[in-house]
Structures are given as C-alpha cells and as structure tokens.
N, C-alpha and C. Protein backbone atom coordinates (compact mmCIF):
# COMPACT_ATOMS: atom_id res chain seq x y z
N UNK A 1 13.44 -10.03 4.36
CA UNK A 1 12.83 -9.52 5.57
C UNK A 1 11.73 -8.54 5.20
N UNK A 2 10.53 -8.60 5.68
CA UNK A 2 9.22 -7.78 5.72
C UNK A 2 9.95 -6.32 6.57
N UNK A 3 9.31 -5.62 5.49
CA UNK A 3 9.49 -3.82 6.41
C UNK A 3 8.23 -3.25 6.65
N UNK A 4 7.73 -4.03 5.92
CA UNK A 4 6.21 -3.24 6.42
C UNK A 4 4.91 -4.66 6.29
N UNK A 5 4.42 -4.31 7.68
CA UNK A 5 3.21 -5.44 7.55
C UNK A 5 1.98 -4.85 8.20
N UNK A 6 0.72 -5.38 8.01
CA UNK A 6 -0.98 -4.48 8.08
C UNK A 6 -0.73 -4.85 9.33
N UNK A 7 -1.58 -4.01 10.62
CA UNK A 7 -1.84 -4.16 11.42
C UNK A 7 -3.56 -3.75 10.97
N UNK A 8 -4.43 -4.14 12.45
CA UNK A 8 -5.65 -3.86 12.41
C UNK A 8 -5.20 -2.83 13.12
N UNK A 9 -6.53 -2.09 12.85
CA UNK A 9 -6.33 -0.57 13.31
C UNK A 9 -6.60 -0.32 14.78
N UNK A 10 -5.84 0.22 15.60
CA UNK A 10 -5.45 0.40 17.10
C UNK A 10 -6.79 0.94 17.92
N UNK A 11 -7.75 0.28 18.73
CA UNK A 11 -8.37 0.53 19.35
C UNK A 11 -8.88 1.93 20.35
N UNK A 12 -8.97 2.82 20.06
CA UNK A 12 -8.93 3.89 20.88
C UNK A 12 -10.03 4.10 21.90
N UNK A 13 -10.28 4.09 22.83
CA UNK A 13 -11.37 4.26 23.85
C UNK A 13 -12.15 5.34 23.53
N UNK A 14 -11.58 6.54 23.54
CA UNK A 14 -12.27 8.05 23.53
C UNK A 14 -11.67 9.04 22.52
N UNK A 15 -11.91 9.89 22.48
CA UNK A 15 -11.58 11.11 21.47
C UNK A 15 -12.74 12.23 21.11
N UNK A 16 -12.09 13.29 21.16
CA UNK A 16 -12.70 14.84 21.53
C UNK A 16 -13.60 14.30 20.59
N UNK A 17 -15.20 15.13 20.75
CA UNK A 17 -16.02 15.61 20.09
C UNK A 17 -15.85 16.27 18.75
N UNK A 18 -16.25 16.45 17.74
CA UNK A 18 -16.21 17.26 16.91
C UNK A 18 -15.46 17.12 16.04
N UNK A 19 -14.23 16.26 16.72
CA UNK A 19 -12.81 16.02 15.46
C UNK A 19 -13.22 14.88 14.54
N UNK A 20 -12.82 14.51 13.03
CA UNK A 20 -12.94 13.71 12.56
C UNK A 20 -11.83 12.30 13.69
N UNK A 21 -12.47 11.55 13.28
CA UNK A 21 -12.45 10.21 14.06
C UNK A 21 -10.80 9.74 13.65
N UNK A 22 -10.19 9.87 12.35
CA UNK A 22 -8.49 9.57 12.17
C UNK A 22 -8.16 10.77 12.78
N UNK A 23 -8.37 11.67 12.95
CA UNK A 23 -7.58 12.97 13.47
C UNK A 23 -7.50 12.59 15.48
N UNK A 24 -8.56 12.23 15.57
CA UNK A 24 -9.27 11.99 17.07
C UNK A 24 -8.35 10.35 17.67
N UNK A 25 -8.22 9.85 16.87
CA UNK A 25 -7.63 8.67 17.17
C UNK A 25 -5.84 9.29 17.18
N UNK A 26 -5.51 9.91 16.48
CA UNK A 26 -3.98 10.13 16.37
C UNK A 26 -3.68 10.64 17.35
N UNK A 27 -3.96 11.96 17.83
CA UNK A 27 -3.97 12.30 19.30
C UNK A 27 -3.80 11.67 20.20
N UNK A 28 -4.65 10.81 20.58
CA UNK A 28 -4.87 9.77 21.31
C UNK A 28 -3.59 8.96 21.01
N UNK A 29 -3.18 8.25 20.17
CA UNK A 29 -1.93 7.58 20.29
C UNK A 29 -1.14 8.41 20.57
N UNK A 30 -0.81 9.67 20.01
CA UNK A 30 0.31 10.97 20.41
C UNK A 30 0.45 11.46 21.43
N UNK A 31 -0.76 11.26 22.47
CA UNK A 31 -0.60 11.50 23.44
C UNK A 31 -0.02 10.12 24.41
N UNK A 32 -0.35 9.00 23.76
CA UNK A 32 0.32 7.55 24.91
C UNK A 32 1.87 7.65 24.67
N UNK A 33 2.48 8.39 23.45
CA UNK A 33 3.96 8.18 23.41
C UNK A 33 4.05 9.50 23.41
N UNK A 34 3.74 10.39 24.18
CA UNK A 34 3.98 11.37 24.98
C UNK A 34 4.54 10.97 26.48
N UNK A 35 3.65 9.72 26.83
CA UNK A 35 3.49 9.46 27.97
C UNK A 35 4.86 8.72 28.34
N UNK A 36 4.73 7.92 27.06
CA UNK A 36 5.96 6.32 27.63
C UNK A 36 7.36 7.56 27.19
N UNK A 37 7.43 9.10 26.67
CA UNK A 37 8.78 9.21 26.21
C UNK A 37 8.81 10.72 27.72
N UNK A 38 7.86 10.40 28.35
CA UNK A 38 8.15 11.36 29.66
C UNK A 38 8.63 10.03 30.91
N UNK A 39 8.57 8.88 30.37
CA UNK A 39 8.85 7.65 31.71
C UNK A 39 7.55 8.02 32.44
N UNK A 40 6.30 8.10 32.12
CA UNK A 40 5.16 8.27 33.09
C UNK A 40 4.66 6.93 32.52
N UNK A 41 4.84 6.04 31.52
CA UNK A 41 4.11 4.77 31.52
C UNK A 41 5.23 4.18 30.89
N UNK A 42 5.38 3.13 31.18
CA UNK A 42 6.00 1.89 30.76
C UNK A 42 5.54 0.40 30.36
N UNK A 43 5.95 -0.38 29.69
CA UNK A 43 5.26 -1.32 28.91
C UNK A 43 5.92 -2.57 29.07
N UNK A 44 7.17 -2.31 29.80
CA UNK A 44 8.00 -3.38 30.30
C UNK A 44 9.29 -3.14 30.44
N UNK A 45 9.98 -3.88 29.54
CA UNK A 45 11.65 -3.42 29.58
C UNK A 45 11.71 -2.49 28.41
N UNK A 46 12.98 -1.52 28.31
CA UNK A 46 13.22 -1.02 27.63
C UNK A 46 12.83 -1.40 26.20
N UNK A 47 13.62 -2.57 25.90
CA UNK A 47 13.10 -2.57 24.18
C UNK A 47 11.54 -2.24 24.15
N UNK A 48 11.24 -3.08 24.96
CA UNK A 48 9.56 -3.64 24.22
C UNK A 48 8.83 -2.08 24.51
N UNK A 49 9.26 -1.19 26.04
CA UNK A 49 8.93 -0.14 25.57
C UNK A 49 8.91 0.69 24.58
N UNK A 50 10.24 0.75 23.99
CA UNK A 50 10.63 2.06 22.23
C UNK A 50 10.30 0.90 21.44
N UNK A 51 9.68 -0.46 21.55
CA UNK A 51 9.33 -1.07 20.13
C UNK A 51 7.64 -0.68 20.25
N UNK A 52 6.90 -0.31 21.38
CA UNK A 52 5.60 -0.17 21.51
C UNK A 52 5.51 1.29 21.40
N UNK A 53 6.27 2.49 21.62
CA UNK A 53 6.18 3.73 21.42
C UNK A 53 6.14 3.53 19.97
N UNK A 54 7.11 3.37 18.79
CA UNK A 54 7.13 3.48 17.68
C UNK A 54 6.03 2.84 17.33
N UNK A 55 5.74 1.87 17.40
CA UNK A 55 4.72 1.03 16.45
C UNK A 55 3.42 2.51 16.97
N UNK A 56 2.99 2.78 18.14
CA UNK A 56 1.92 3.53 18.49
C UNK A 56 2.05 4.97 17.31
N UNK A 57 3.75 5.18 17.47
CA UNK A 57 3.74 6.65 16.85
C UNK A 57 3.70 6.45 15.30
N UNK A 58 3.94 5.08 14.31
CA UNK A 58 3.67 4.71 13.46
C UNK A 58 1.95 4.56 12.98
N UNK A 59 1.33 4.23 14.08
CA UNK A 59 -0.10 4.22 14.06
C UNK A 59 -0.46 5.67 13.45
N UNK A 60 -0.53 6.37 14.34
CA UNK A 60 -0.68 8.03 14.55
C UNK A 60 -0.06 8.19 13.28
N UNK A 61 0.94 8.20 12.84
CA UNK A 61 1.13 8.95 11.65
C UNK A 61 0.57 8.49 10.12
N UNK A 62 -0.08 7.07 9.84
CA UNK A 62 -0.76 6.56 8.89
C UNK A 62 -2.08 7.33 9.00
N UNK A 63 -2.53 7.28 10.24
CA UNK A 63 -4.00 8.13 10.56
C UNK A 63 -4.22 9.20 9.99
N UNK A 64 -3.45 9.91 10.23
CA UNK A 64 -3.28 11.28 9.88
C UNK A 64 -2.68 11.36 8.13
N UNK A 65 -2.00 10.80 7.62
CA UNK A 65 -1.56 10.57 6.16
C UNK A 65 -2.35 10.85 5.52
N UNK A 66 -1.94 11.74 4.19
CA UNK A 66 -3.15 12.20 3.39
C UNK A 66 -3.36 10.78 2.14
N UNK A 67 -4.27 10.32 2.29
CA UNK A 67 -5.45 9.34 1.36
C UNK A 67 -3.82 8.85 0.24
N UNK A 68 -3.82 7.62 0.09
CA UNK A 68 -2.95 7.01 -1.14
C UNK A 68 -3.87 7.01 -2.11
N UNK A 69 -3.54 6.87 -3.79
CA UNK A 69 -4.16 6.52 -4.37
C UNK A 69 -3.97 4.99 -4.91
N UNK A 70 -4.38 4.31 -4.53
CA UNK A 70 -4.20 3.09 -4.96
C UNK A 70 -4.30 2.83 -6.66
N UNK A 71 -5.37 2.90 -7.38
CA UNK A 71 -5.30 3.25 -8.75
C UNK A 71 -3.93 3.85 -9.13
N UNK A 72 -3.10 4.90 -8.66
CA UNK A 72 -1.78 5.19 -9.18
C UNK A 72 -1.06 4.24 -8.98
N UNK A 73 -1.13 3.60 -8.28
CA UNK A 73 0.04 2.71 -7.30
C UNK A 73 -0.08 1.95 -8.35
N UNK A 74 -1.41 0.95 -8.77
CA UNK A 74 -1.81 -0.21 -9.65
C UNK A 74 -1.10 0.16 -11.01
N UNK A 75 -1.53 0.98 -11.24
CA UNK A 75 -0.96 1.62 -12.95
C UNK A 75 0.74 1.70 -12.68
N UNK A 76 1.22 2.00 -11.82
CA UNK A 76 2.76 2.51 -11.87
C UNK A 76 3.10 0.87 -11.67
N UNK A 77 3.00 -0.24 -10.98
CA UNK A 77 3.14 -1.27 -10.80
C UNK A 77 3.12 -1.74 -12.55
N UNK A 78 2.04 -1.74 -13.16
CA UNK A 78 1.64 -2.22 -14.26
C UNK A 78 2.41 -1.72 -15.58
N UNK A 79 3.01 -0.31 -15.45
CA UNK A 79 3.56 0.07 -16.04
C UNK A 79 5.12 -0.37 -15.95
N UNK A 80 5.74 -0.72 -14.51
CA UNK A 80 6.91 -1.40 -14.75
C UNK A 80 6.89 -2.91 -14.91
N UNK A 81 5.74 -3.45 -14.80
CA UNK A 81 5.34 -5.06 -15.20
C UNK A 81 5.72 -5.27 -17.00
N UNK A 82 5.36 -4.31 -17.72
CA UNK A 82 5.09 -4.68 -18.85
C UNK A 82 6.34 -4.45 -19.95
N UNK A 83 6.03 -5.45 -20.83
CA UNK A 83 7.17 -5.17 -22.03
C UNK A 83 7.23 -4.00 -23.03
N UNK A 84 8.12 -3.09 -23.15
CA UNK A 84 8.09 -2.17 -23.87
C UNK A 84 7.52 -2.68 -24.85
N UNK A 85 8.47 -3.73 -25.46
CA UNK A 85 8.38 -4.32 -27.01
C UNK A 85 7.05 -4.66 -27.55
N UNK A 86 6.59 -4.57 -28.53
CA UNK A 86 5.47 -5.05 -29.08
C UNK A 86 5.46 -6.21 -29.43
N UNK A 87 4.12 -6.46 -29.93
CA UNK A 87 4.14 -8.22 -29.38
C UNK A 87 4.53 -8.54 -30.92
N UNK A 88 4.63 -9.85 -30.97
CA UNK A 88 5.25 -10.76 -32.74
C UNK A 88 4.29 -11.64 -32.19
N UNK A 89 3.72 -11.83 -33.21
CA UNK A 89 2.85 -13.35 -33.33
C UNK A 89 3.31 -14.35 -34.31
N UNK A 90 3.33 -15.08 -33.85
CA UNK A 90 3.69 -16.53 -35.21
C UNK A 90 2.65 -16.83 -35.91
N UNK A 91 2.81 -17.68 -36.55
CA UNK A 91 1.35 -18.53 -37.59
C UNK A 91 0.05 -19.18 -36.71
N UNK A 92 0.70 -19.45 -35.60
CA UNK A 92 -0.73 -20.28 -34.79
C UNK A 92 -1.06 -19.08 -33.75
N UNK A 93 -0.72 -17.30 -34.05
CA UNK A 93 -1.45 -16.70 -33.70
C UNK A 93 -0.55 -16.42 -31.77
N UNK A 94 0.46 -17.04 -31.31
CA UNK A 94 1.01 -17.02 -30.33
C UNK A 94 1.77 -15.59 -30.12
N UNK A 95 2.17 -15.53 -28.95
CA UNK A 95 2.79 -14.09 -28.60
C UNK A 95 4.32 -14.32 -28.84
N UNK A 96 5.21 -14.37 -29.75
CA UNK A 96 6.76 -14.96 -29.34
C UNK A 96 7.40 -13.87 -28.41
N UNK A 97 6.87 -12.97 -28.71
CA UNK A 97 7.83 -11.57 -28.40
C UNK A 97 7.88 -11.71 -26.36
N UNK A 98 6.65 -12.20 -25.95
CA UNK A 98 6.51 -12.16 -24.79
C UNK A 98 6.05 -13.23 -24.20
N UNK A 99 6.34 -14.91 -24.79
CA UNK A 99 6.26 -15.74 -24.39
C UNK A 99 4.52 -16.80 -24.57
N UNK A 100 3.70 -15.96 -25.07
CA UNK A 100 2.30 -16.55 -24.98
C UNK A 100 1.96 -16.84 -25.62
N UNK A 101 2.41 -18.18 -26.22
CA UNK A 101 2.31 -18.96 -27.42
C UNK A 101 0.99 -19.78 -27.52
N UNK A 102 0.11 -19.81 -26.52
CA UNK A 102 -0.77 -20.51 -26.71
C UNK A 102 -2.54 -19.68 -26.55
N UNK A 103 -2.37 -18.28 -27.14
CA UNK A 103 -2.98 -17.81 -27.09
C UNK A 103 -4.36 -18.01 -27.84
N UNK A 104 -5.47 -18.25 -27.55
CA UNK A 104 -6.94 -18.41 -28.40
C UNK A 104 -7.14 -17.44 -29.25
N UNK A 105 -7.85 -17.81 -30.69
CA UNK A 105 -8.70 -16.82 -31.04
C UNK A 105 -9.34 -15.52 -30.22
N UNK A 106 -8.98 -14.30 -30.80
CA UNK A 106 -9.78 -13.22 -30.28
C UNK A 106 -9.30 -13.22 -28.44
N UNK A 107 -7.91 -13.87 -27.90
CA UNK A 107 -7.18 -13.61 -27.10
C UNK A 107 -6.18 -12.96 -26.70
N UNK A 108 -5.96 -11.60 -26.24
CA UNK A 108 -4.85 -10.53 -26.74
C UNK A 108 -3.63 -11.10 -25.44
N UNK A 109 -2.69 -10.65 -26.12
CA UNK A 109 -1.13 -10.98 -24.83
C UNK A 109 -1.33 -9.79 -24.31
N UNK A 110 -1.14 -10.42 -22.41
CA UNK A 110 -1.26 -9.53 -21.53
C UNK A 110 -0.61 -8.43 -21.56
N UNK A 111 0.39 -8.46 -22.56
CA UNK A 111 1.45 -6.94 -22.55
C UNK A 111 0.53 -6.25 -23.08
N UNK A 112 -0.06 -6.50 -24.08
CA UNK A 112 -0.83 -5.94 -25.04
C UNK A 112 -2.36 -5.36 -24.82
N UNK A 113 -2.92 -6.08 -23.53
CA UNK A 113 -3.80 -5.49 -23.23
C UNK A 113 -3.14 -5.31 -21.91
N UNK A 114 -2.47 -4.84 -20.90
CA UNK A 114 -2.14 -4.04 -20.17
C UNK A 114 -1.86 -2.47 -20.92
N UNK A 115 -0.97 -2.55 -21.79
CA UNK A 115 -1.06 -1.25 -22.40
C UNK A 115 -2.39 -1.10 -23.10
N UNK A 116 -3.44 -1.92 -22.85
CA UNK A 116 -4.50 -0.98 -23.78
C UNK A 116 -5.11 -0.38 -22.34
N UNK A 117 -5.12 -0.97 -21.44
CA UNK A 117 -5.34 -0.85 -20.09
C UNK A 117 -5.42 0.63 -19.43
N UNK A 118 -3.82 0.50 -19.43
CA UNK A 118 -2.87 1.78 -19.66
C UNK A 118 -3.71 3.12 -20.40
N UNK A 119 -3.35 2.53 -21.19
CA UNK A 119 -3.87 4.22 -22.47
C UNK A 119 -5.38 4.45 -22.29
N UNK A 120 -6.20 3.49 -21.92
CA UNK A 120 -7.87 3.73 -21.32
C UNK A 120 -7.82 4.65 -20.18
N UNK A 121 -7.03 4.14 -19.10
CA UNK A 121 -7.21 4.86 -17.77
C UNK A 121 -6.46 6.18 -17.72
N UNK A 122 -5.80 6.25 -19.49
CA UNK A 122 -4.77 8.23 -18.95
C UNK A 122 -3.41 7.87 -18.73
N UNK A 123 -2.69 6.49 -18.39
CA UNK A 123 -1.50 6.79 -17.47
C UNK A 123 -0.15 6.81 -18.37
C-alpha cells in the first residue's frame, strides 16, 4: 500500500500581499480547515469531509516545511544500496564479489564507483 503519493500543488485564489507565496498559500488552506473543523463548510458526508480537511491540512504543512535536501536523500539511498565488500575481479576482468562479470575494459563495478561517488561528494 502507497503512504505517500505527489499531488499537484493546491490552487489558491488569493493571499495577503507581502507574504512569500508558500507561506501565503498555507494560510489559506489553514484557514479552509479552520472552516470545515468549525462545521461552517462541508464537503459532503463525514468521511469525505475529515478525508478533504486532512489532505488540505497536509497541503499546508509541506508548504510551509523547511526545503529537503534531495542530494542527502540520494547519497543516504546510495549509501545503503551499496556493498561494503570490495570488489574481486577474476581473469576476464569481471566483478565476482558483486556479480558483474561482464564488465569492459576501463569499466568500473557500480559498487565501486558509487563509493568513488560517495567519497567525491563528502558523504
């Protein structure tokens, strides 16, 4: 089961002057599930109402979220992708240690250049 999936980003009509535009948009959703959790707007039946408050108050709070770094994310991914072990090559130059036996001339195993990867970018 999916726990998390992209939405496009929630349409907002208006928002104060002066505020940056994610700050200006969050409001704006914070204020519609202000609305639906006073019973001043409703969206239908119960569920679909608290499934449309959350998703709104889920909006609002990505908005406002301070910046991910994706580059960390990539490296920490990459870092549990890879084989500790160092690589073994056979006679025709193949990776045994990590399966890439059919590696070309002047072709490094991906473990092997992920960690060079690695140690370039700091991580």
């Amino acid at each position: 089961m999916l726990t998390t999936i992209t939405l496009p980003r929630p349409h907002v009509p208006t928002g104060p002057q002066g505020v940056p535009e994610d700050h200006a948009d969050a409001d704006y959703l914070r204020a519609v599930v202000m609305k639906i959790d006073s019973g001043f707007t409703r969206v239908g039946g119960s569920g679909v109402t608290a499934m449309i408050r959350n998703l709104i108050a889920d909006a609002a709070e990505v908005l406002e979220a301070p910046p991910s770094t994706p580059g960390r994310d990539i490296q920490q991914l990459v870092r549990d992708l890879i084989d500790r072990d160092d690589c073994e090559f056979d006679h025709h130059g193949g990776c045994q240690a990590h399966g890439y036996l059919s590696l070309q001339p002047g072709e490094m195993c991906p473990h092997a250049e992920a960690k060079a990867w690695l140690a370039k970018v700091g991580a």
